[in-house]
N, C-alpha and C. Protein backbone atom coordinates (compact mmCIF):
# COMPACT_ATOMS: atom_id res chain seq x y z
N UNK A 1 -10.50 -23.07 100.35
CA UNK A 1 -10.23 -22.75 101.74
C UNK A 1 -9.49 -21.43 101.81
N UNK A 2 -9.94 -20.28 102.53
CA UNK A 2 -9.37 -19.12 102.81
C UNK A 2 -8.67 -19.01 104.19
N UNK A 3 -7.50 -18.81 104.59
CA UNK A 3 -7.19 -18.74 105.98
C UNK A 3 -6.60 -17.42 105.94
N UNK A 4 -6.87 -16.40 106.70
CA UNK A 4 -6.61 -14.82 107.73
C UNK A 4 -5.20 -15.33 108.71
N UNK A 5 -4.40 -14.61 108.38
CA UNK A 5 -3.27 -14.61 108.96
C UNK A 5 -2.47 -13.29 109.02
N UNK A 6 -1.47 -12.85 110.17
CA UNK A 6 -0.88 -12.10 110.58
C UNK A 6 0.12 -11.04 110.17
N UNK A 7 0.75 -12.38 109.23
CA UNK A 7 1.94 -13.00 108.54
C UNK A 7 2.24 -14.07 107.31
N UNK A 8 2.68 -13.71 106.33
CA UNK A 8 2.93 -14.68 105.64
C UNK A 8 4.07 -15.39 105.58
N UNK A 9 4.47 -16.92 105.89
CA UNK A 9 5.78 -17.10 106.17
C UNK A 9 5.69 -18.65 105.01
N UNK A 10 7.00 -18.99 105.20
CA UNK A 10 6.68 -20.44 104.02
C UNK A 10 6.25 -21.83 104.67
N UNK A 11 6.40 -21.44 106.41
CA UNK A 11 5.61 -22.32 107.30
C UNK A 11 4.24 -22.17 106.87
N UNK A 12 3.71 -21.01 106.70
CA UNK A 12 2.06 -20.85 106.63
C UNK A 12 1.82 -21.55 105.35
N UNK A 13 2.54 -21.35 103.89
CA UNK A 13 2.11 -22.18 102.94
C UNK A 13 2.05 -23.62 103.51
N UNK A 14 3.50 -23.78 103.85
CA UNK A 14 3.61 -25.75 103.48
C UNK A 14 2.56 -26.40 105.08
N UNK A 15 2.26 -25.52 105.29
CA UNK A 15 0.76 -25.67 106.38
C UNK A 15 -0.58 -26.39 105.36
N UNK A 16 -1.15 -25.49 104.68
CA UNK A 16 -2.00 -25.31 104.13
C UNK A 16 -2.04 -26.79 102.37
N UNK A 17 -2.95 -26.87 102.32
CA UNK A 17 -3.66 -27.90 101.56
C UNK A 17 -2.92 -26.45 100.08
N UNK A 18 -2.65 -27.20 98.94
CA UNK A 18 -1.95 -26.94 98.05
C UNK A 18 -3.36 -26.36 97.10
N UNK A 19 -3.35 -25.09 96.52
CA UNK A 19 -4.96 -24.44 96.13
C UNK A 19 -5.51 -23.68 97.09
N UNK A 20 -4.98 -23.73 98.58
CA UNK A 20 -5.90 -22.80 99.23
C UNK A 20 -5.28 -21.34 99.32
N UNK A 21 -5.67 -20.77 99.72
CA UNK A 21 -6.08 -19.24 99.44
C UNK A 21 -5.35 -18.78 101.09
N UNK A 22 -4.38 -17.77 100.80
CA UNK A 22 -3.80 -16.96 102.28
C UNK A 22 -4.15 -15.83 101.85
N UNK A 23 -5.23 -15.12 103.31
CA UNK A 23 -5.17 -13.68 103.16
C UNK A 23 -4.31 -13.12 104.55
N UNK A 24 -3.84 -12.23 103.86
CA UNK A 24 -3.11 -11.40 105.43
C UNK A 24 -2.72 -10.13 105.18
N UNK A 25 -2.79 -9.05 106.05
CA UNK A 25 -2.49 -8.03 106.17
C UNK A 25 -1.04 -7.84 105.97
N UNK A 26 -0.60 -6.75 105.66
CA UNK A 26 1.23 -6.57 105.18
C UNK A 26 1.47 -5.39 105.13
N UNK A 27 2.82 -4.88 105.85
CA UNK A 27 3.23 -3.90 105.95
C UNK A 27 4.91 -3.41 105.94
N UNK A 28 5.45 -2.73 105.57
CA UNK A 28 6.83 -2.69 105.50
C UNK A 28 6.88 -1.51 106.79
N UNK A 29 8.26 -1.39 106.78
CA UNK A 29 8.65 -0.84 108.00
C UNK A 29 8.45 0.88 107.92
N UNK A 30 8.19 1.21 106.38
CA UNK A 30 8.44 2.76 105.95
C UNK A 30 7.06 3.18 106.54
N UNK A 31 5.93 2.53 106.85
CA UNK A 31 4.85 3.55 107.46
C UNK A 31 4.05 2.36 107.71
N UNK A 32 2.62 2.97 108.78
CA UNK A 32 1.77 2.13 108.98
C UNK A 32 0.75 1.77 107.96
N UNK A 33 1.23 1.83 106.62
CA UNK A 33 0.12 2.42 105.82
C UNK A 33 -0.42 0.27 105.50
N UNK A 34 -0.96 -0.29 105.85
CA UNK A 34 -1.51 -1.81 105.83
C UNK A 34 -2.38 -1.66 104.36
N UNK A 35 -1.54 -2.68 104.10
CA UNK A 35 -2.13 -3.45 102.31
C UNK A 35 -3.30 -5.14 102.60
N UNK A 36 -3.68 -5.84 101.67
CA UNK A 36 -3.61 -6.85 102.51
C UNK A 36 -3.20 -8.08 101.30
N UNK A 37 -2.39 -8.62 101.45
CA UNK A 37 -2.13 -9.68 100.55
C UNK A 37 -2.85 -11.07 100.62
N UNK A 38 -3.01 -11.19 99.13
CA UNK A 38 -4.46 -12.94 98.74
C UNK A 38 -3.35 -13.70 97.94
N UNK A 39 -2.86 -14.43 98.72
CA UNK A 39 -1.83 -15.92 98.03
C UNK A 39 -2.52 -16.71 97.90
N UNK A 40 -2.25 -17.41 96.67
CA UNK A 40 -2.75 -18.80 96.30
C UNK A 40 -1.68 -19.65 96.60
N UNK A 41 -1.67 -20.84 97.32
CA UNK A 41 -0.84 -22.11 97.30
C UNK A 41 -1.06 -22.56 96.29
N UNK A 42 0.41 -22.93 95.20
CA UNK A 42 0.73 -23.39 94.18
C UNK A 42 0.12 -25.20 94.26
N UNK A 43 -0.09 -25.71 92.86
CA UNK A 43 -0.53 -26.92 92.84
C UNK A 43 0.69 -27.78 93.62
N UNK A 44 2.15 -27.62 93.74
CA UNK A 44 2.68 -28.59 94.58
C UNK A 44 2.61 -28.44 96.19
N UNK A 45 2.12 -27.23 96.17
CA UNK A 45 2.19 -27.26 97.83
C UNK A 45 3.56 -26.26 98.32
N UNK A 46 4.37 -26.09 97.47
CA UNK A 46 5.65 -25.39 97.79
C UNK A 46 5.67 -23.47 97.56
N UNK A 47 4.73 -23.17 96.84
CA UNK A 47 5.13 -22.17 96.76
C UNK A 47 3.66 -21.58 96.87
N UNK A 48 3.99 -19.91 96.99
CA UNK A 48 2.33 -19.33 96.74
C UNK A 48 2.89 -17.90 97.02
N UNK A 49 1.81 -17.44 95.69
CA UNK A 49 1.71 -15.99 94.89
C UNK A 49 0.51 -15.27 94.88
N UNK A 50 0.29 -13.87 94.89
CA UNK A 50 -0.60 -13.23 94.89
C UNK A 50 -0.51 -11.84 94.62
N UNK A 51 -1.46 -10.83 94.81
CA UNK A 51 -1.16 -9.45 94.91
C UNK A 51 -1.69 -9.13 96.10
N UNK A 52 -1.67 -7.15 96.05
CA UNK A 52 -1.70 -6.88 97.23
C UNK A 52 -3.09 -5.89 96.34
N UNK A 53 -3.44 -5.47 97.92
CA UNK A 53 -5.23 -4.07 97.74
C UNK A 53 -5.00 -3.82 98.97
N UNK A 54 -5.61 -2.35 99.30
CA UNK A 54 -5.72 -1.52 99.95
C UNK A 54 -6.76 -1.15 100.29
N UNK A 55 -7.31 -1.73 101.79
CA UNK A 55 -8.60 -1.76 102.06
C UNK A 55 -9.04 0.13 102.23
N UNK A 56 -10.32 0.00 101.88
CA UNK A 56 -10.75 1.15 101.67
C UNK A 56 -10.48 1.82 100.19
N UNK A 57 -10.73 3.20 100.29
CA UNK A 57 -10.12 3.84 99.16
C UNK A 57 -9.00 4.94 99.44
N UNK A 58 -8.60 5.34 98.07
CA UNK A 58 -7.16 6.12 98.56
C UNK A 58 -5.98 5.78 98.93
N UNK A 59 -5.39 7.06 99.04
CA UNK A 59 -3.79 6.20 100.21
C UNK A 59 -4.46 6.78 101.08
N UNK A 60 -3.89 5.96 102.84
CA UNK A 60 -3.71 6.23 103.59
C UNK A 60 -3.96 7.82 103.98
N UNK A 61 -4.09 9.07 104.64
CA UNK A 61 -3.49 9.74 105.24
C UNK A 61 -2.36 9.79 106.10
N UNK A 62 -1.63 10.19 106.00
CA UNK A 62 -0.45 10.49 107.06
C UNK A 62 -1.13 10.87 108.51
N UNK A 63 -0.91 9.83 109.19
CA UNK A 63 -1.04 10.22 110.55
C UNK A 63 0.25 10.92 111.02
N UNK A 64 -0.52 11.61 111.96
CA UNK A 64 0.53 12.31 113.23
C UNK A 64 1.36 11.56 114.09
N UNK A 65 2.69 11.51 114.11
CA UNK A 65 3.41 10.67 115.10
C UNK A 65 4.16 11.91 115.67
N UNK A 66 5.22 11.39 116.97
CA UNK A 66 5.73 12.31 117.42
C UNK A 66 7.25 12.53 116.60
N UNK A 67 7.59 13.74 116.05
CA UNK A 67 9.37 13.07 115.47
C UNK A 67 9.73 12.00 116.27
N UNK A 68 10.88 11.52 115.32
CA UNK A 68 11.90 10.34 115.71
C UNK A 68 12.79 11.38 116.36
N UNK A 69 13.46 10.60 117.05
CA UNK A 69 14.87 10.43 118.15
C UNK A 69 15.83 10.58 116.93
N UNK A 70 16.64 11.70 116.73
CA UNK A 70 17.70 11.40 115.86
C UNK A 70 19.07 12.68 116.19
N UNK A 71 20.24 12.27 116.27
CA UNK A 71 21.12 12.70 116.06
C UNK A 71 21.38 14.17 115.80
N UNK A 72 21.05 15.30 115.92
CA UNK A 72 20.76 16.24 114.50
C UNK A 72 21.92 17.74 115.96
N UNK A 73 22.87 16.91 115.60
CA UNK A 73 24.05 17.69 115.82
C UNK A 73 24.51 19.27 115.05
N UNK A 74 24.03 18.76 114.04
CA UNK A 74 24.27 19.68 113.00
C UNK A 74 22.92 19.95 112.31
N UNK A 75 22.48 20.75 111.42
CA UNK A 75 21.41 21.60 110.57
C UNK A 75 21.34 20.03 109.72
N UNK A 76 22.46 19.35 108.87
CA UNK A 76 22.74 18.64 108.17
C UNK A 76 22.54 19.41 106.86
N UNK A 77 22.77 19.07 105.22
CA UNK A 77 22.31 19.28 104.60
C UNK A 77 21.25 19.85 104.12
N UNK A 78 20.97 21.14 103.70
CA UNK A 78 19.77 21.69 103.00
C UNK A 78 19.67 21.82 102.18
N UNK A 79 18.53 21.21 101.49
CA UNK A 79 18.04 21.37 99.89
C UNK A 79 16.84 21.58 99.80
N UNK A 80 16.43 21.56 98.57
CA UNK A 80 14.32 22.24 98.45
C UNK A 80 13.91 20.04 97.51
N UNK A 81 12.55 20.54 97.89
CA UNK A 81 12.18 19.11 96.56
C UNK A 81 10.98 20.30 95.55
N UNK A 82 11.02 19.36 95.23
CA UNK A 82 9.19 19.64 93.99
C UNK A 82 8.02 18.40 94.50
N UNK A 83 8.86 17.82 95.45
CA UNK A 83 7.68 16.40 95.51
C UNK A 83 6.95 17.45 96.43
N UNK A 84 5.02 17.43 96.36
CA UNK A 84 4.21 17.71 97.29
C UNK A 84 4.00 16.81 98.12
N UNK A 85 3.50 17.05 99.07
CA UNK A 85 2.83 16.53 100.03
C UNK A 85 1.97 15.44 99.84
N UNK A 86 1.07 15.52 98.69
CA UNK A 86 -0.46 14.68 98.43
C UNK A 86 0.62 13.93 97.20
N UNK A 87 1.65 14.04 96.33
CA UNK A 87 2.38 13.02 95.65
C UNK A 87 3.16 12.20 96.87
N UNK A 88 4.05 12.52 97.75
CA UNK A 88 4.33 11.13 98.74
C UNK A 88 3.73 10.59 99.38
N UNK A 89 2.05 11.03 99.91
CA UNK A 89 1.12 10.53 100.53
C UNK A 89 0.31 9.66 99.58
N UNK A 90 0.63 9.64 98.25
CA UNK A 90 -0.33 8.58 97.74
C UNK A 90 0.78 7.72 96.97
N UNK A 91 1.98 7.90 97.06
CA UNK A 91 3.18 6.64 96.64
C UNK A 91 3.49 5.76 97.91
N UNK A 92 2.79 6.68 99.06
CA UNK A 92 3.17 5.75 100.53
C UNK A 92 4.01 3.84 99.87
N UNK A 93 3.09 3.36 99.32
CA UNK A 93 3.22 1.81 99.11
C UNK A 93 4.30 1.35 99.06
N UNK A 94 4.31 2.38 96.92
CA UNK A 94 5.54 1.88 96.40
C UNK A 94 7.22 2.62 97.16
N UNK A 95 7.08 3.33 97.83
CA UNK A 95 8.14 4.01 98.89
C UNK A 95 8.51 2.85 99.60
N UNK A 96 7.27 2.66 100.19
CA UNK A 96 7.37 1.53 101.30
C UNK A 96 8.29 0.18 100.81
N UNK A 97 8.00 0.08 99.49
CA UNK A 97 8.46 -1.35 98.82
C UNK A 97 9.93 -0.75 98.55
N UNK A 98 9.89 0.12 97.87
CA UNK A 98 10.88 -0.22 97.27
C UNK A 98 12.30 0.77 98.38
N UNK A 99 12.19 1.54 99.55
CA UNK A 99 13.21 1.73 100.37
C UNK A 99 13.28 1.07 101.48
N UNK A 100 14.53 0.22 101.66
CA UNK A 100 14.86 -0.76 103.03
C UNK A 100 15.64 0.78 103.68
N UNK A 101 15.17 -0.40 104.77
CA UNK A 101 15.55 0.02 106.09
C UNK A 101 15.47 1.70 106.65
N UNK A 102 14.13 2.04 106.23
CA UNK A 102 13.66 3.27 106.73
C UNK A 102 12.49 3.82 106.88
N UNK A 103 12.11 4.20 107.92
CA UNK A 103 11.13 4.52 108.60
C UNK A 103 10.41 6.10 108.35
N UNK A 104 8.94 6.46 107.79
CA UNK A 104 8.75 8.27 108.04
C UNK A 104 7.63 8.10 108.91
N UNK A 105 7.45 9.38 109.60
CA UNK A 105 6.62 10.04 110.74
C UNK A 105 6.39 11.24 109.91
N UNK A 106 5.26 11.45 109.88
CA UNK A 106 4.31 12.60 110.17
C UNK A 106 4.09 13.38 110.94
N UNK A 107 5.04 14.41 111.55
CA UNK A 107 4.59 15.71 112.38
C UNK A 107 3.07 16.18 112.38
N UNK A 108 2.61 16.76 113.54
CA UNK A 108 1.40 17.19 113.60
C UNK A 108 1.43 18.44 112.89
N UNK A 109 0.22 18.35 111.66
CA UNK A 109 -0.46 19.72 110.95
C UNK A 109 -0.34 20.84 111.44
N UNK A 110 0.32 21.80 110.95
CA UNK A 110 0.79 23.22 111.96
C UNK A 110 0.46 24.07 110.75
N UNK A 111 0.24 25.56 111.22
CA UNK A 111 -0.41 26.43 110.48
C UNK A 111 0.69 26.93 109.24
N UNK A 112 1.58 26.52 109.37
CA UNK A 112 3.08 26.55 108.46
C UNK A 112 3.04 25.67 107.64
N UNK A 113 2.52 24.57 108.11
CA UNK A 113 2.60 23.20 107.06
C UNK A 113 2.94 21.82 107.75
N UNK A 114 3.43 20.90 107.37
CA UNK A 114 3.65 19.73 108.34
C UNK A 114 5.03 19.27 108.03
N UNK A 115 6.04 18.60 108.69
CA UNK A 115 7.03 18.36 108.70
C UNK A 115 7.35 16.89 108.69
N UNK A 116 7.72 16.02 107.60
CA UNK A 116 7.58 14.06 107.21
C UNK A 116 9.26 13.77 107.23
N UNK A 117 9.16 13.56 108.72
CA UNK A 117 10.55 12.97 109.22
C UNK A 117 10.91 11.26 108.48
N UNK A 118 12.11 11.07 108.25
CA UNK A 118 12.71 9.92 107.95
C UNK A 118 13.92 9.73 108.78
N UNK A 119 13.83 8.51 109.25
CA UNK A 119 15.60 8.12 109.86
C UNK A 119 15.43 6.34 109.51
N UNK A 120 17.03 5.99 109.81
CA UNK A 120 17.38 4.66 108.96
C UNK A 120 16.94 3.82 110.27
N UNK A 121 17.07 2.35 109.74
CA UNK A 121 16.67 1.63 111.12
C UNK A 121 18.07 0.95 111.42
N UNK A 122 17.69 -0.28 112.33
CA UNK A 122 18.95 -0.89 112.78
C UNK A 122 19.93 -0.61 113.29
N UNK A 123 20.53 0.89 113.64
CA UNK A 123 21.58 1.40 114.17
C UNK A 123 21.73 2.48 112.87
N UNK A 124 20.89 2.58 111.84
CA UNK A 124 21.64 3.88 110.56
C UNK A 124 21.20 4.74 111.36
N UNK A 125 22.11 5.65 111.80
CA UNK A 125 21.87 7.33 111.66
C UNK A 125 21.53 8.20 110.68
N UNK A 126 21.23 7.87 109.73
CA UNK A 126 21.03 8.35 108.74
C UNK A 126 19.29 9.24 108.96
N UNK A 127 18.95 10.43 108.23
CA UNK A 127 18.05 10.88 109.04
C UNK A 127 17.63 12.27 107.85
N UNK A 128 16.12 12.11 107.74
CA UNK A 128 15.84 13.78 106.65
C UNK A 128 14.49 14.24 107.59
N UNK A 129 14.32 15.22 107.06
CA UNK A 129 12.74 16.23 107.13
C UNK A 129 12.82 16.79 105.88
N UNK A 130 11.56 16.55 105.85
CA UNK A 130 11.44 17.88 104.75
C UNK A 130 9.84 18.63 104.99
N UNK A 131 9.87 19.68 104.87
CA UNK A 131 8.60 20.80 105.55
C UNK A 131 7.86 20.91 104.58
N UNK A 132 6.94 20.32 104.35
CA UNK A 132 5.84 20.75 103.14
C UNK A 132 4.87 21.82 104.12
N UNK A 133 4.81 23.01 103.29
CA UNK A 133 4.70 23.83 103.65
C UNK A 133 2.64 24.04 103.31
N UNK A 134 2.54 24.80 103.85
CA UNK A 134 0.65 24.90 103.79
C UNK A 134 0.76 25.87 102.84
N UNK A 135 1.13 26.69 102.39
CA UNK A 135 1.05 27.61 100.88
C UNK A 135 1.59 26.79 99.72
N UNK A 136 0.87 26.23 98.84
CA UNK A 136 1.89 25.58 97.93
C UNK A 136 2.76 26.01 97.04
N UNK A 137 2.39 27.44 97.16
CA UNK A 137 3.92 28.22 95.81
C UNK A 137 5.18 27.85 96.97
N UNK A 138 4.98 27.98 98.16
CA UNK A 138 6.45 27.77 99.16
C UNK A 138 7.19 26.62 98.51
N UNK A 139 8.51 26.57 98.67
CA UNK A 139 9.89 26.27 98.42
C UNK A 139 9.40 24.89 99.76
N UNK A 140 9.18 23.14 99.43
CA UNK A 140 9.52 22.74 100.38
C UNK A 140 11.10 22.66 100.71
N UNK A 141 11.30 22.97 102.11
CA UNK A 141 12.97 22.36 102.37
C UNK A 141 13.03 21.19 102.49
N UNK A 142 13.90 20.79 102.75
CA UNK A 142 14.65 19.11 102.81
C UNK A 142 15.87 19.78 103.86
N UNK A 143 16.43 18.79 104.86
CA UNK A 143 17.53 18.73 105.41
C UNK A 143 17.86 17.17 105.49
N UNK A 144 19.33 16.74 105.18
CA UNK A 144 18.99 15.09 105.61
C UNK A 144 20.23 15.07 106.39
N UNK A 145 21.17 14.07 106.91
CA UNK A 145 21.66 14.13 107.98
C UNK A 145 22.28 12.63 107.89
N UNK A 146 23.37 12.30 108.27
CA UNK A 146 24.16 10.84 108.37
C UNK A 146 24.33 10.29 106.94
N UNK A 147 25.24 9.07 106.76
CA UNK A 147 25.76 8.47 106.00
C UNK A 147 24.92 8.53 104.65
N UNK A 148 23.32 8.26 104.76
CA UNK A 148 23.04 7.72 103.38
C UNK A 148 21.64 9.24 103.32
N UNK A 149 21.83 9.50 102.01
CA UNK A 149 20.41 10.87 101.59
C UNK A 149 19.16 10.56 101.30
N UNK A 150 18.79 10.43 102.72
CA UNK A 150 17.07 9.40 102.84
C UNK A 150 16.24 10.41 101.84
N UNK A 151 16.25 11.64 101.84
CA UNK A 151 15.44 12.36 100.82
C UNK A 151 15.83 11.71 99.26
N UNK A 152 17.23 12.30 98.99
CA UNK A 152 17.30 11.24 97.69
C UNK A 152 17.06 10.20 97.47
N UNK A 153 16.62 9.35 98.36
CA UNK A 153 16.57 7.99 98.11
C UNK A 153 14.56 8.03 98.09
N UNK A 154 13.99 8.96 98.82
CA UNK A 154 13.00 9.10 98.35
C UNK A 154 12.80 9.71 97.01
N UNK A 155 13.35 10.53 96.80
CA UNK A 155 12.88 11.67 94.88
C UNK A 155 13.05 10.15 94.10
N UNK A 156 14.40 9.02 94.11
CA UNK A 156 14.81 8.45 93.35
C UNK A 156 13.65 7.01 93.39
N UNK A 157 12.94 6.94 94.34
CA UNK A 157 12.04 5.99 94.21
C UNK A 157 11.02 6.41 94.07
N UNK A 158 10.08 7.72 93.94
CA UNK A 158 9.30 8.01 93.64
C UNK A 158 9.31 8.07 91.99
N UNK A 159 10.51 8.84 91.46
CA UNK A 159 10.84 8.56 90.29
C UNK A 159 10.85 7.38 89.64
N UNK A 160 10.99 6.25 89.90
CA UNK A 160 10.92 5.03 89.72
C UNK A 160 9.39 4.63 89.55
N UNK A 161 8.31 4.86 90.38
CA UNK A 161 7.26 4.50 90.66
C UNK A 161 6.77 5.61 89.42
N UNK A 162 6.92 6.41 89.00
CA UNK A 162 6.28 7.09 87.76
C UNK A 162 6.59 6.90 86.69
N UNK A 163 7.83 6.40 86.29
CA UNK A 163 8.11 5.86 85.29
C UNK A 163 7.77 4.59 85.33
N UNK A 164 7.08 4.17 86.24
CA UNK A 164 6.28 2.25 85.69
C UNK A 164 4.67 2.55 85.77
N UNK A 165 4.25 4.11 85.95
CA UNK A 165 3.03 4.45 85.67
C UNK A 165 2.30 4.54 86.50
N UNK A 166 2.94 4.62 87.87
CA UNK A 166 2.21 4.64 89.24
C UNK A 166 1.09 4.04 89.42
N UNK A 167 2.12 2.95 89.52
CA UNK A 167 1.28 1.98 89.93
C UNK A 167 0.68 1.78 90.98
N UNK A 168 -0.59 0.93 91.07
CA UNK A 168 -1.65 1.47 92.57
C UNK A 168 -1.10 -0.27 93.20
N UNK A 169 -1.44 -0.50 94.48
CA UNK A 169 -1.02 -1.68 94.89
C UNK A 169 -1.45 -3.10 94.28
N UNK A 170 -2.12 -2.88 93.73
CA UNK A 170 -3.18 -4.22 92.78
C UNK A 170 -2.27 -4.61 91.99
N UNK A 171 -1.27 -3.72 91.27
CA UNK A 171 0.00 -4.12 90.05
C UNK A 171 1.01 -4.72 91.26
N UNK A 172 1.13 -4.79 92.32
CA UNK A 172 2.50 -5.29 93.12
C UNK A 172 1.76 -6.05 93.53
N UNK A 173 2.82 -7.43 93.12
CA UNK A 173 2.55 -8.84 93.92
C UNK A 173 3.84 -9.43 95.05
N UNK A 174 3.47 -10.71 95.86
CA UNK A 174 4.63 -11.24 96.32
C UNK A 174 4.21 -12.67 96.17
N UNK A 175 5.42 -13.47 96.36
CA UNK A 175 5.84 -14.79 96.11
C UNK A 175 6.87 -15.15 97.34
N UNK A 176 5.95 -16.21 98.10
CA UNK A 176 6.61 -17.14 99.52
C UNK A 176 6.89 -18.17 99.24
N UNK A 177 8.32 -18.86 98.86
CA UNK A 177 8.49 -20.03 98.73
C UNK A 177 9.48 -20.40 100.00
N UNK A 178 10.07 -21.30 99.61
CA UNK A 178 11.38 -21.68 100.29
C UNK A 178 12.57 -20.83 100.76
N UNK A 179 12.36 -20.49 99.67
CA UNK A 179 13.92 -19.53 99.28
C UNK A 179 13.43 -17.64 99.71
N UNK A 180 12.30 -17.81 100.46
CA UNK A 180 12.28 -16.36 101.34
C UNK A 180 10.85 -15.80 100.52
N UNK A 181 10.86 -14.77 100.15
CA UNK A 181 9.60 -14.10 99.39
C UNK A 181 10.36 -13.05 98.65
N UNK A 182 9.76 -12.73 97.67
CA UNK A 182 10.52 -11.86 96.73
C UNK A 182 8.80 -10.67 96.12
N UNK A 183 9.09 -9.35 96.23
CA UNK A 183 7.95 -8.37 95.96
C UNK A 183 8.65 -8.48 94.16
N UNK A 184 7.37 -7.87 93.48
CA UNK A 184 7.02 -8.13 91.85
C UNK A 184 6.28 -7.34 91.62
N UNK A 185 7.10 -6.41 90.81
CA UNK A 185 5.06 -5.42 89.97
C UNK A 185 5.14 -6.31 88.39
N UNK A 186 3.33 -6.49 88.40
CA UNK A 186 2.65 -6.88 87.31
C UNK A 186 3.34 -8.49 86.91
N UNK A 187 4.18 -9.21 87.26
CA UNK A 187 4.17 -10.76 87.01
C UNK A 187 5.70 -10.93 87.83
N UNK A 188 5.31 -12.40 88.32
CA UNK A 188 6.31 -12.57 89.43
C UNK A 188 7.67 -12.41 88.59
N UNK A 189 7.65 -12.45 87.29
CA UNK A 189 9.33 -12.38 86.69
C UNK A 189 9.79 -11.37 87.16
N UNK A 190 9.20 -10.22 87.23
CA UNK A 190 9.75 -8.58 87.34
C UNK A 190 10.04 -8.51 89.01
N UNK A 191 11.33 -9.21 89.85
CA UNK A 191 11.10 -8.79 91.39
C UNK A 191 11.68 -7.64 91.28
N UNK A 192 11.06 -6.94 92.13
CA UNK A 192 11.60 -5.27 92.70
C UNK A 192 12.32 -5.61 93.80
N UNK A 193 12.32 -6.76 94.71
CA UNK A 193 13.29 -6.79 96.05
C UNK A 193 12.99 -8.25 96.43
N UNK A 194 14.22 -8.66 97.02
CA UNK A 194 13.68 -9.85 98.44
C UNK A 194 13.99 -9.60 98.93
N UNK A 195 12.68 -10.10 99.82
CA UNK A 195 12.64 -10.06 101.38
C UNK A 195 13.36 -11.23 102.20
């Protein structure tokens, strides 16, 4: 039995006949970029595990949103990266997984280059851009802004995601039991976060 769902919650397992199969779409809060996760309900009925795929091929493109609403009293902080453009557009996932509580937008394509806003959720002010520029010898900038360095916290999870071999979404699984859901690359021992 396969059931299409919205959401995966531990209501939806202990729903379901113990062996059947949950598919559902999944997304974290860092972009619209939709995975779709295939759980199996465990033989007792209590728990259920799976991985995730990415319909179609590729990452995502970065769509165009309008900037975020943010604070930007000040210039904030300026620094340069080395990350391109087409390297955070195809880690979209593991970004997504592995930074809470933050959100990026995609500025519209401008003859300069495009501009991939970040700010924190929940009340963080916390807040970056950085300008990947349309010449690629250009210097991208970075500016970030409030309490926590959403750019660093991107270099430092991208870094992360290359040193486990960049991994494509097929290596990241999740696990819905009782006790909440917990994300996993390559076997549920290894969690990267709970949710």
């Amino acid at each position: 039995m396969s059931v299409v769902t919205s959401s995966v919650s531990y209501a939806d397992v202990s729903a379901v006949r113990p062996g059947a199969t949950l598919v559902a779409p999944w997304r974290t809060p860092f972009s619209e970029q939709h995975a779709l996760v295939t759980l199996t309900v465990a033989p007792d009925g209590k728990s259920a595990e799976g991985r995730f795929s990415l319909p179609g091929r590729g990452p995502e493109p970065l769509r165009a949103e309008p900037p975020p609403a943010v604070d930007v009293t000040t210039l904030g902080d300026i620094s340069s990266t080395r990350l391109t453009e087409a390297e955070f557009s195809t880690a979209t996932f593991a970004l997504g997984i592995k930074l809470r509580g933050v959100r990026q937008q995609a500025d519209a394509r401008r003859r300069y280059g495009r501009a991939i806003w970040l700010r924190g959720l929940d009340g963080d002010p916390s807040w970056a851009c950085a300008l990947f520029r349309a010449e690629p010898d250009l210097t991208t900038l970075v500016w970030q802004g409030g309490p926590r360095r959403l750019w660093d916290e991107v270099e430092a999870a991208y870094g992360w995601w290359v040193a486990q071999g960049a991994p494509s979404p097929a290596r990241f699984g999740l696990t819905v039991d009782d006790a909440g859901g917990r994300l996993w690359l390559d076997e549920p021992g290894n969690v990267i976060r709970e949710l």
